[in-house]
C-alpha atoms as a PDB file:
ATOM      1  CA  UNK A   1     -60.194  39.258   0.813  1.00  0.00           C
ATOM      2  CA  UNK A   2     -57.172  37.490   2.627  1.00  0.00           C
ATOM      3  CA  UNK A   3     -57.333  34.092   3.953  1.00  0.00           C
ATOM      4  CA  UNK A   4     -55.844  33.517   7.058  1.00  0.00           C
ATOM      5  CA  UNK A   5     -56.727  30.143   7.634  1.00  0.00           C
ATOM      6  CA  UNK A   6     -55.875  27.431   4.836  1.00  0.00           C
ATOM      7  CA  UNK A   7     -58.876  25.723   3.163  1.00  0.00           C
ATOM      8  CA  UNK A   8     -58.355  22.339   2.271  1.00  0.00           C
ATOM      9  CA  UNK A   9     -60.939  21.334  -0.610  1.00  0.00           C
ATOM     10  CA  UNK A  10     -60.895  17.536  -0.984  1.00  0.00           C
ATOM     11  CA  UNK A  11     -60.615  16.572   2.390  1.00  0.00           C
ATOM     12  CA  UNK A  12     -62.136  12.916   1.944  1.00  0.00           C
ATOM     13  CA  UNK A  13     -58.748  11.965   1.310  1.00  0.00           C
ATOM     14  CA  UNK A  14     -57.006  13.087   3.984  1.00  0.00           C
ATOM     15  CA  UNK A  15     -57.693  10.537   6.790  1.00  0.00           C
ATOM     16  CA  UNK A  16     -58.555   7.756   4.722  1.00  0.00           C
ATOM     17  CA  UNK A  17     -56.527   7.960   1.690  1.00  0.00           C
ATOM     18  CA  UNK A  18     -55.019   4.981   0.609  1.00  0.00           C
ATOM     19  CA  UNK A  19     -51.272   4.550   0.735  1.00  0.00           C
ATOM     20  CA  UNK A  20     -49.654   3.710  -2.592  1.00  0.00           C
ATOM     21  CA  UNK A  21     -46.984   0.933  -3.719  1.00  0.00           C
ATOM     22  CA  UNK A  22     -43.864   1.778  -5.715  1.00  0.00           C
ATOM     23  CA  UNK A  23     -43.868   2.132  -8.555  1.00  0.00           C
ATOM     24  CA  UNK A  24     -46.805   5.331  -8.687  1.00  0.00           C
ATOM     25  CA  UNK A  25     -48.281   6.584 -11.757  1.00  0.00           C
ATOM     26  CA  UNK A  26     -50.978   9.173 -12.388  1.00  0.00           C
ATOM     27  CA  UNK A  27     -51.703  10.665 -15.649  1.00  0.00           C
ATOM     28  CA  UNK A  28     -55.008  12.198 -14.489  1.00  0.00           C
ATOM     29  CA  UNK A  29     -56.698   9.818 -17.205  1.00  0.00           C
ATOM     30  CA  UNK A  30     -59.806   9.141 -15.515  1.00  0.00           C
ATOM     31  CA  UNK A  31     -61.987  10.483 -12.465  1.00  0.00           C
ATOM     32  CA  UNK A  32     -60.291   8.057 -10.182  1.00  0.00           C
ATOM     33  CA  UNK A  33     -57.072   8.719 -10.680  1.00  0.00           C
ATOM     34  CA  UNK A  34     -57.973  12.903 -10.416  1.00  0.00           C
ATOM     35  CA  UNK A  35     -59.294  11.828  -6.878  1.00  0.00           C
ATOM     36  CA  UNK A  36     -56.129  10.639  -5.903  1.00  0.00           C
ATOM     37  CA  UNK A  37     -54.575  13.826  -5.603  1.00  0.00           C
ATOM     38  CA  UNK A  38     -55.683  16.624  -3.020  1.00  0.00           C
ATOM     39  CA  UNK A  39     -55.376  20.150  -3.139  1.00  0.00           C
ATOM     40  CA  UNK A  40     -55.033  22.635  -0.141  1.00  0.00           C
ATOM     41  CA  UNK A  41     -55.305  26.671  -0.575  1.00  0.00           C
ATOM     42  CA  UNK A  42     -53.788  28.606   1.664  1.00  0.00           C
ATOM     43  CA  UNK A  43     -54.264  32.072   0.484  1.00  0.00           C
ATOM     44  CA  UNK A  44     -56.680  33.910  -1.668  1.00  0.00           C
ATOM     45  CA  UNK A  45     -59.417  31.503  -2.003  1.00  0.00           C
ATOM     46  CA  UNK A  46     -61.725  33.983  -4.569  1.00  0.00           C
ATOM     47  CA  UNK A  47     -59.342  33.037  -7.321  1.00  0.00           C
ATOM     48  CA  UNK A  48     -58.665  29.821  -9.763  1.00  0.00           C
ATOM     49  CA  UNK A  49     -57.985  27.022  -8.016  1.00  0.00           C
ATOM     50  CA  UNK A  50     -56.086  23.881  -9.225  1.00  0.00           C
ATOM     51  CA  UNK A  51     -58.390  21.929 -11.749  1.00  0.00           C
ATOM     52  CA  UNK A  52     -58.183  19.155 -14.512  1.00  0.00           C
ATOM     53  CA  UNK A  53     -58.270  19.668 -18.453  1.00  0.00           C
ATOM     54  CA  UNK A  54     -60.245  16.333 -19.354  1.00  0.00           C
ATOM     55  CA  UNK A  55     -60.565  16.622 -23.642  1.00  0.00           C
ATOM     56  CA  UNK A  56     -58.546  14.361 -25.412  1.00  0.00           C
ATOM     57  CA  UNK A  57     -55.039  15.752 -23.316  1.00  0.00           C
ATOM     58  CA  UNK A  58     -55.733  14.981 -19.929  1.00  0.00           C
ATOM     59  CA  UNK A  59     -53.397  16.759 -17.222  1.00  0.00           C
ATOM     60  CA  UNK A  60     -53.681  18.676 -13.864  1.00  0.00           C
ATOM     61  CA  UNK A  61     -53.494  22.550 -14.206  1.00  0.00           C
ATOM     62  CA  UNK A  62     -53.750  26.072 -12.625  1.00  0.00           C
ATOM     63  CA  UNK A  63     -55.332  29.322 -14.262  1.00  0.00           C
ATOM     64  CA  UNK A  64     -54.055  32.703 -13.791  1.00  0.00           C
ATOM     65  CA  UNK A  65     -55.502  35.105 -11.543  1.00  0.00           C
ATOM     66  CA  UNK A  66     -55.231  38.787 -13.812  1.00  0.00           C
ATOM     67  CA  UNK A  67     -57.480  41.035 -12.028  1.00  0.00           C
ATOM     68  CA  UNK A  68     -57.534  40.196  -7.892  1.00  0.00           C
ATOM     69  CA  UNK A  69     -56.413  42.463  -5.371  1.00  0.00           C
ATOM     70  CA  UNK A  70     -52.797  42.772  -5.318  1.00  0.00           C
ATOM     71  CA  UNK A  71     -52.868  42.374  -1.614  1.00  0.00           C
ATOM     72  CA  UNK A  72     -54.517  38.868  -2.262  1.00  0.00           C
ATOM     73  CA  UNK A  73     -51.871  36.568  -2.916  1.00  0.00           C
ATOM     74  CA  UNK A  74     -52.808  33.036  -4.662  1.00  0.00           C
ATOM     75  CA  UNK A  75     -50.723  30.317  -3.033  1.00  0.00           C
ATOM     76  CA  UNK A  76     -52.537  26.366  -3.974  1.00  0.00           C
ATOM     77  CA  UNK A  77     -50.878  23.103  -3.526  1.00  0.00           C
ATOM     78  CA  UNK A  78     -51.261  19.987  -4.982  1.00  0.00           C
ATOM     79  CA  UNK A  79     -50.467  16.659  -3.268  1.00  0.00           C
ATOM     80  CA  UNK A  80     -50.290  12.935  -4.321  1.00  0.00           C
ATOM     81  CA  UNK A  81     -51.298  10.711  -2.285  1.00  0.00           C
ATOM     82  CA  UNK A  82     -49.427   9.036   0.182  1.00  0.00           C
ATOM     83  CA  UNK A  83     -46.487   7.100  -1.446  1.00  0.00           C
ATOM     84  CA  UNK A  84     -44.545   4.338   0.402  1.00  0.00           C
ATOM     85  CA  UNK A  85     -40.781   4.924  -0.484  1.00  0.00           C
ATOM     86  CA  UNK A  86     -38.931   3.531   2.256  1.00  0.00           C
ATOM     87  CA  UNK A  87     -36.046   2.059  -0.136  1.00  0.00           C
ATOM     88  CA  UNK A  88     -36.022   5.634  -1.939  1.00  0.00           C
ATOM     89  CA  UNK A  89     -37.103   6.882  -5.045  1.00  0.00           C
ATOM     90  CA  UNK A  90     -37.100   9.467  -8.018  1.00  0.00           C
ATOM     91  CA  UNK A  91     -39.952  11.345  -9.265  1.00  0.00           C
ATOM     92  CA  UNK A  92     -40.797  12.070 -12.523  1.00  0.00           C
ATOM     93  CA  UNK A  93     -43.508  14.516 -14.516  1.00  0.00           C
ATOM     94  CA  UNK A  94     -44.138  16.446 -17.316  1.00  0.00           C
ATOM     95  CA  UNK A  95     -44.945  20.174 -16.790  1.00  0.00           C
ATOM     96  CA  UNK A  96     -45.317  23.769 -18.505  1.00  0.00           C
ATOM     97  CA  UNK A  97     -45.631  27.170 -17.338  1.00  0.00           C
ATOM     98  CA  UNK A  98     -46.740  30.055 -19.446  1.00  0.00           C
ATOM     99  CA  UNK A  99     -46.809  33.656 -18.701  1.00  0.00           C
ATOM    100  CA  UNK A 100     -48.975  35.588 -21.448  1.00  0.00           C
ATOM    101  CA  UNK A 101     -45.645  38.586 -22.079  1.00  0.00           C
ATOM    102  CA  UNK A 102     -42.994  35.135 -21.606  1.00  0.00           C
ATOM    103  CA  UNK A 103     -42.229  36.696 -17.711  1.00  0.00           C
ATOM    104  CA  UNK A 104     -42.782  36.332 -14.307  1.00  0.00           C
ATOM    105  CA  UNK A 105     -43.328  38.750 -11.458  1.00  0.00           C
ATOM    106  CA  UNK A 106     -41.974  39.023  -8.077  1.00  0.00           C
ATOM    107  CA  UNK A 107     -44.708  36.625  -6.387  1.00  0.00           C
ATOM    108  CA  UNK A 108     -45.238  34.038  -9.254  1.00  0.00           C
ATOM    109  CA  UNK A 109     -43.947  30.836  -8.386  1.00  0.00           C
ATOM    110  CA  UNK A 110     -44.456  27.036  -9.605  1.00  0.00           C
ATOM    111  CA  UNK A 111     -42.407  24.611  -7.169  1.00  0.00           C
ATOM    112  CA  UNK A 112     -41.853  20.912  -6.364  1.00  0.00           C
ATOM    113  CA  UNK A 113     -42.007  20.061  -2.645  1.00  0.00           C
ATOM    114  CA  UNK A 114     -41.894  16.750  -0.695  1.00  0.00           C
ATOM    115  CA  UNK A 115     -43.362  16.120   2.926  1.00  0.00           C
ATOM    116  CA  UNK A 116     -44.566  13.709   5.210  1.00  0.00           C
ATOM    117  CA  UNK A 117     -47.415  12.779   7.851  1.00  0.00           C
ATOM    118  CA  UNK A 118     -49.957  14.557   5.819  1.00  0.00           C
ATOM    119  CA  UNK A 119     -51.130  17.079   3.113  1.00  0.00           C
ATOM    120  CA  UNK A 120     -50.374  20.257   5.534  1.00  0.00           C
ATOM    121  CA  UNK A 121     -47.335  22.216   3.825  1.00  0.00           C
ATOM    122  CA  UNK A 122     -47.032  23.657   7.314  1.00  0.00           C
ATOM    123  CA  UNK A 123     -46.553  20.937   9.204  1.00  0.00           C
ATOM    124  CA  UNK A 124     -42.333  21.186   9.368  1.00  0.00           C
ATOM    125  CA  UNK A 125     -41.711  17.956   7.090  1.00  0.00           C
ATOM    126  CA  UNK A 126     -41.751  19.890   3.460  1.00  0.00           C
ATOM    127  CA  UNK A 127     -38.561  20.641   1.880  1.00  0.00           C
ATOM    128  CA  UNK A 128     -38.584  22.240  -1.418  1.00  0.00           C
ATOM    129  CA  UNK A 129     -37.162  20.108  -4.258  1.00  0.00           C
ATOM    130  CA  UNK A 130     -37.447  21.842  -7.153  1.00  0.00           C
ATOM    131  CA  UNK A 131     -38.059  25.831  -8.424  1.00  0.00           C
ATOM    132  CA  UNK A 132     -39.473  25.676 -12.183  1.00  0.00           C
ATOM    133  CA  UNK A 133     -40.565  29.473 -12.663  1.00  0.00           C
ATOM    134  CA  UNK A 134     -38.452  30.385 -14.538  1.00  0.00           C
ATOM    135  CA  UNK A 135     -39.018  27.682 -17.381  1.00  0.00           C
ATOM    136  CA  UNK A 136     -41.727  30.496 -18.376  1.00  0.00           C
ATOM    137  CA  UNK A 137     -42.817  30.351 -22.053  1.00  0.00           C
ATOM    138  CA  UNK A 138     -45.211  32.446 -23.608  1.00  0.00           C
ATOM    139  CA  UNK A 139     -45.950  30.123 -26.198  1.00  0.00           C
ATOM    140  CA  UNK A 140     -48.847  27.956 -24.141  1.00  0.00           C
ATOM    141  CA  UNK A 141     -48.298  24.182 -23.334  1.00  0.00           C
ATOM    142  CA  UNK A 142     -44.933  23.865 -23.860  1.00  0.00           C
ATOM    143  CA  UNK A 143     -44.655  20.389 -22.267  1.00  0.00           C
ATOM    144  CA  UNK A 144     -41.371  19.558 -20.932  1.00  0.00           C
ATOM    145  CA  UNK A 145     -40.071  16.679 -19.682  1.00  0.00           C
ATOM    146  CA  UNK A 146     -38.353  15.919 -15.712  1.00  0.00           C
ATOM    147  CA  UNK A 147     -36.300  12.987 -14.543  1.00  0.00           C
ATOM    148  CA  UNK A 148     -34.377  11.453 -11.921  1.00  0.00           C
ATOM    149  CA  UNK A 149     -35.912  13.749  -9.026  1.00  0.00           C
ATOM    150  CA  UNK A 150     -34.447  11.995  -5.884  1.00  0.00           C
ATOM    151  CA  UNK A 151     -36.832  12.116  -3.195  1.00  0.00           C
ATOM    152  CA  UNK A 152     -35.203  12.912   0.832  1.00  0.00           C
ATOM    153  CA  UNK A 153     -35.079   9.345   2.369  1.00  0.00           C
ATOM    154  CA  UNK A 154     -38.185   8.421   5.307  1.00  0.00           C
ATOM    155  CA  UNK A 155     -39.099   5.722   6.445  1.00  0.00           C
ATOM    156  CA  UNK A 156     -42.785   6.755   6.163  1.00  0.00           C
ATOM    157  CA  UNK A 157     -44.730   7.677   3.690  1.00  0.00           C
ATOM    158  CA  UNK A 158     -44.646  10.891   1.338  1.00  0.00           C
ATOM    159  CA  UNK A 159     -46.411  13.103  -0.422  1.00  0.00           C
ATOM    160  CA  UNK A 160     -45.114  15.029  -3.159  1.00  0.00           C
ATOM    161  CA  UNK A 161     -46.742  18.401  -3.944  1.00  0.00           C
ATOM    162  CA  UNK A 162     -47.105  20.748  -6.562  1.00  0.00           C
ATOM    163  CA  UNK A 163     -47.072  24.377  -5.383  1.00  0.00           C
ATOM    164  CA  UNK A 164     -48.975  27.337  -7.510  1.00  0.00           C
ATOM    165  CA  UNK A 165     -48.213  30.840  -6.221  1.00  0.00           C
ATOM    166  CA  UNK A 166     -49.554  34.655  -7.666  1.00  0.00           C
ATOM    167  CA  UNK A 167     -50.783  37.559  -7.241  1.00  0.00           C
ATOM    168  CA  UNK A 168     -51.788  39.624 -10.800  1.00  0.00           C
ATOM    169  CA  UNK A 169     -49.837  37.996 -13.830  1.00  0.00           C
ATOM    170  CA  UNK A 170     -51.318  36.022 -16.097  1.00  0.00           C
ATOM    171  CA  UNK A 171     -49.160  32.921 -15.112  1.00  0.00           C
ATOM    172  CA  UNK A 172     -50.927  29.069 -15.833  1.00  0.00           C
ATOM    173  CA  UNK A 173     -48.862  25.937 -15.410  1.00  0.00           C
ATOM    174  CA  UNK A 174     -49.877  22.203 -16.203  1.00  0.00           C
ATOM    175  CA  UNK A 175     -48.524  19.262 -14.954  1.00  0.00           C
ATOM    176  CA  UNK A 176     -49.054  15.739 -16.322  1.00  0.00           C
ATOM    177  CA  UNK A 177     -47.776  11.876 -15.531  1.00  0.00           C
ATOM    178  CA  UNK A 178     -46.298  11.607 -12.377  1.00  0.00           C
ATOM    179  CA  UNK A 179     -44.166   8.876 -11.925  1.00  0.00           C
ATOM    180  CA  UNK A 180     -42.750   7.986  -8.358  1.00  0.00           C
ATOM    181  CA  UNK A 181     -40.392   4.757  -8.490  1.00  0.00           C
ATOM    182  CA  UNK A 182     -37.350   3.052  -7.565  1.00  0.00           C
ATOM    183  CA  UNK A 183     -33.829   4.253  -8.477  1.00  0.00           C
ATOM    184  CA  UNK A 184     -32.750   2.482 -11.844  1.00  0.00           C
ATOM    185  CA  UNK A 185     -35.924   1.021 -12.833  1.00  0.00           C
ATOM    186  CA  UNK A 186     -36.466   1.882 -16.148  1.00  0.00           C
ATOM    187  CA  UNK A 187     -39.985   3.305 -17.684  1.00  0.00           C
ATOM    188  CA  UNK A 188     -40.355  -0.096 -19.673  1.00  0.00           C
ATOM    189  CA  UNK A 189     -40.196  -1.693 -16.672  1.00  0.00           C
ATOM    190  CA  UNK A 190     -42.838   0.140 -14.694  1.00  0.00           C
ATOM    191  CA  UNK A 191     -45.109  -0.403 -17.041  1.00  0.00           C
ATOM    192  CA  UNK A 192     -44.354  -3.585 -18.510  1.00  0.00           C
ATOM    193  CA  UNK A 193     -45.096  -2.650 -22.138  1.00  0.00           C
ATOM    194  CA  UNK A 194     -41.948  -4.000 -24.454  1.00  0.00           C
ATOM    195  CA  UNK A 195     -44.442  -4.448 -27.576  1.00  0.00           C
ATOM    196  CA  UNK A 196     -43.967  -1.114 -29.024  1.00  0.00           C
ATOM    197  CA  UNK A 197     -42.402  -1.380 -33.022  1.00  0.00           C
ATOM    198  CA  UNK A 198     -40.914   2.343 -34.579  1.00  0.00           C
ATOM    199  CA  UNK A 199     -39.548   2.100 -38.111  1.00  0.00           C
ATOM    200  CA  UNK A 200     -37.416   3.003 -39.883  1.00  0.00           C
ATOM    201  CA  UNK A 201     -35.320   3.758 -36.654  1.00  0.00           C
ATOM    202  CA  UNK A 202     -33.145   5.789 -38.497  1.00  0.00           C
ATOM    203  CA  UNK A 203     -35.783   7.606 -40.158  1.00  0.00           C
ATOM    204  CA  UNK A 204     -35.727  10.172 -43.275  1.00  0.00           C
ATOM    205  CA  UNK A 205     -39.259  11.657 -43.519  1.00  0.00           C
ATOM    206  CA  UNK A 206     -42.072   9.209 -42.009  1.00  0.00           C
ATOM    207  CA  UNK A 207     -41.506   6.960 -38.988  1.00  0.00           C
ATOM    208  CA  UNK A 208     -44.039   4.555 -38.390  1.00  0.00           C
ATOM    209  CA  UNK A 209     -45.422   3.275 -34.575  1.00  0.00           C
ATOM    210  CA  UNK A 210     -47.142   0.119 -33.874  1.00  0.00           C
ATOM    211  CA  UNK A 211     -48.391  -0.278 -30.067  1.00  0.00           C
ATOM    212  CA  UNK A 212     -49.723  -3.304 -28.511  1.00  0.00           C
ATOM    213  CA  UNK A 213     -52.487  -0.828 -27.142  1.00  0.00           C
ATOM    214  CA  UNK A 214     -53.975   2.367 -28.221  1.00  0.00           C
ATOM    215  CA  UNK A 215     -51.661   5.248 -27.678  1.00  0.00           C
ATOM    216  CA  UNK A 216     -53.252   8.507 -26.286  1.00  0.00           C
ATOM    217  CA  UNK A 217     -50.562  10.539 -27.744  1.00  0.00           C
ATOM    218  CA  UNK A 218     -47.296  11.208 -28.623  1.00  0.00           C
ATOM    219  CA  UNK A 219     -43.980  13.969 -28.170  1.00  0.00           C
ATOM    220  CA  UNK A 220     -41.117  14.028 -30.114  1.00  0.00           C
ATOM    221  CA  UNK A 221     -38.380  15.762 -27.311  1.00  0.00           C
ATOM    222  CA  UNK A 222     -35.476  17.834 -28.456  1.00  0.00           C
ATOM    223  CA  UNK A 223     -32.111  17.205 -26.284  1.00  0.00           C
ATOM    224  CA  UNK A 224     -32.683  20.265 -24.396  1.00  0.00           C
ATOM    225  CA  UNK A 225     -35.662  18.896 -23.066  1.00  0.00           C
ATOM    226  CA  UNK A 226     -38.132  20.739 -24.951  1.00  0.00           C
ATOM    227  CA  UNK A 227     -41.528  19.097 -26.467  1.00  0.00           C
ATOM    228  CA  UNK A 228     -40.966  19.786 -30.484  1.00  0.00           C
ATOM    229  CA  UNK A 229     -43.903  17.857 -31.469  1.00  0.00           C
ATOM    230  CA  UNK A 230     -46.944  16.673 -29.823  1.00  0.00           C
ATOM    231  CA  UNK A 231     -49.980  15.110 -31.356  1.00  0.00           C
ATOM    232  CA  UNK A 232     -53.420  13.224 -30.023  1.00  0.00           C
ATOM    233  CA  UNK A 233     -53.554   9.985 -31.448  1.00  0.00           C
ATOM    234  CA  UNK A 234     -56.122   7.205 -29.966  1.00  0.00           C
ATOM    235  CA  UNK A 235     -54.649   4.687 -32.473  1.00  0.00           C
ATOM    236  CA  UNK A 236     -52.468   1.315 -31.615  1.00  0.00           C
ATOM    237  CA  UNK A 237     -50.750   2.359 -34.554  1.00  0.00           C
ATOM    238  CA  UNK A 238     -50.133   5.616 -36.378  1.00  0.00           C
ATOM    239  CA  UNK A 239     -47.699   7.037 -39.219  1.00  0.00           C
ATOM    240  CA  UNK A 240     -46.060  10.582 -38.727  1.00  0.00           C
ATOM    241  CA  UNK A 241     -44.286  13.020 -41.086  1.00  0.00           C
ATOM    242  CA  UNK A 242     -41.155  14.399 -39.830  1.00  0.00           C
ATOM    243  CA  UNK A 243     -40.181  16.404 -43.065  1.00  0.00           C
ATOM    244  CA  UNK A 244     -40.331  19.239 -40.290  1.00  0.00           C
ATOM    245  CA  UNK A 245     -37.497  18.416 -38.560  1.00  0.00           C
ATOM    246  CA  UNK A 246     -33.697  18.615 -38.551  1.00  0.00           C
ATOM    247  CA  UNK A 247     -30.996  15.997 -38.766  1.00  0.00           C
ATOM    248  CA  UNK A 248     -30.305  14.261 -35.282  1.00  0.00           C
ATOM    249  CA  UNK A 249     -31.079  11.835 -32.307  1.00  0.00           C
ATOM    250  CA  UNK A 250     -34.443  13.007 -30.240  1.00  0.00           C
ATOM    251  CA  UNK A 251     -36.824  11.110 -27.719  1.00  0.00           C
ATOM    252  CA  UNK A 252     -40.068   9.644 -29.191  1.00  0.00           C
ATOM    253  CA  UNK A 253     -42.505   9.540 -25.855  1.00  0.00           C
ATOM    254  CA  UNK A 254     -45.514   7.519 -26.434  1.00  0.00           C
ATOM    255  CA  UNK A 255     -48.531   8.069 -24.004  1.00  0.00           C
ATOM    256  CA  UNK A 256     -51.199   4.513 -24.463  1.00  0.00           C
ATOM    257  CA  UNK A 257     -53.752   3.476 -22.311  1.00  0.00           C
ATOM    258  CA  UNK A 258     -51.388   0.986 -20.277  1.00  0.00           C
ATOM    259  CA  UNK A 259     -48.445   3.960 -19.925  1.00  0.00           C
ATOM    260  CA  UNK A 260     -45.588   5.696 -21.198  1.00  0.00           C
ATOM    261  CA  UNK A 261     -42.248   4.831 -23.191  1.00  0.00           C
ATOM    262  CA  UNK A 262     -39.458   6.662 -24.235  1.00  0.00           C
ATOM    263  CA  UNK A 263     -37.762   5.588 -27.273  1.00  0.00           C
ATOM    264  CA  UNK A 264     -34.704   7.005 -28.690  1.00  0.00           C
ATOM    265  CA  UNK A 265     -35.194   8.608 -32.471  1.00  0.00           C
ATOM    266  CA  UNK A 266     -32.355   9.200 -35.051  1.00  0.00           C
ATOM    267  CA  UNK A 267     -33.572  12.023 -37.911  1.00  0.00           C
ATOM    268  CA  UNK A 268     -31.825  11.802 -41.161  1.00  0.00           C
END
């Protein structure tokens, strides 16, 4: 069955919702934070639509839709809510997308867009910032890591927005903290956490991580960008092995309860 007409699911946020301050966070932690976010369909309706993994990883995420009508075309979005960012900003988030054969098909697509006035995608306002399809893995949540988006200059508020489109493949992508803020601030400073300790910093086989706060989890990032190690923690502190990998200089990215740093990592 096609649908001609968009649905929009959560509409309870789109008169009221409330208009958010730089800098803008949302790791889909809690129930609240999920609400923030809206999503619109504006195909095939009979499929998956975009939903929230809620065990010990918490993130956003869209299922595959293997077995509709080919004619039926998936096509969900995603928004934030509205985001002040008259003075600019860059958006950040961490993201995979995983095909079951490693390969997409003509219709699959997982995109970054950014709009104004209101959670429509066919209102005129959205330009598309960003095509990640073809990061396709078939190895399943491999989390990668985005930075320094810049968002189009307005001097009203934005919504950025998350687009799932498919058809038949088996195509699933998560997406996890989104961070809107102002050019040059660092991730220490948006969320004010400067008590993390990581020794030995260099480190030959275990590196050990004292937060001032319990940290959720944490990645070890390889300089092309892709998540090497990830682990659940729910710890302030925690010791980890890293026998497994090879000599050189990688991003440790802690996840705690108050946010997320990035710390640089030398392997000897």
């Amino acid at each position: 069955m096609r649908i001609l007409a968009f649905l929009i699911l959560m509409t309870a946020l789109q008169a009221g919702a409330q208009v958010k301050n730089l800098p803008y966070r949302n790791g889909f932690e809690t129930s609240a934070q999920r609400s923030e976010f809206t999503s619109v369909r504006l195909g095939d309706t009979l499929a998956y639509n975009w939903s929230y993994h809620v065990s010990s990883l918490k993130y956003a995420y869209h299922d595959y839709p293997v077995g509709g009508n080919p004619d039926d075309t998936v096509s969900d979005w995603l928004f934030t809510p509205p985001i002040k960012v008259t003075n600019g900003a860059v958006l950040s988030f961490r993201y995979f997308v995983y095909g079951i054969t490693g390969t997409v098909s003509p219709s699959d697509e997982f995109s970054i867009w950014y709009g104004k006035r209101n959670t429509n995608p066919e209102n005129g306002t959205y330009v598309r910032l960003l095509d990640l399809t073809h990061k396709i893995s078939s190895t399943m949540s491999n989390w990668r890591d985005t930075a320094g988006i810049q968002l189009p200059f307005t001097t009203d508020t934005g919504y950025v927005s998350f687009r799932y489109r498919a058809t038949t493949n088996w195509f699933t992508i998560g997406v996890d903290s989104v961070v809107v803020k102002i050019p040059g601030l660092s991730v220490n400073e948006i969320r004010g956490m400067d008590q993390v300790k990581i020794y030995p910093n260099p480190c030959v086989d275990v590196l050990n991580i004292q937060a001032a706060s319990n940290i959720r989890c944490l990645s070890i990032i390889g300089t092309d960008g892709r998540e090497l190690v990830r682990q659940a923690v729910d710890n302030a502190t925690y010791s980890m092995p890293l026998t497994s990998l090879d000599r050189g200089i990688y991003t440790l990215r802690l996840e705690t309860v108050d946010g997320i740093t990035h710390h640089r990592l030398i392997k000897l």
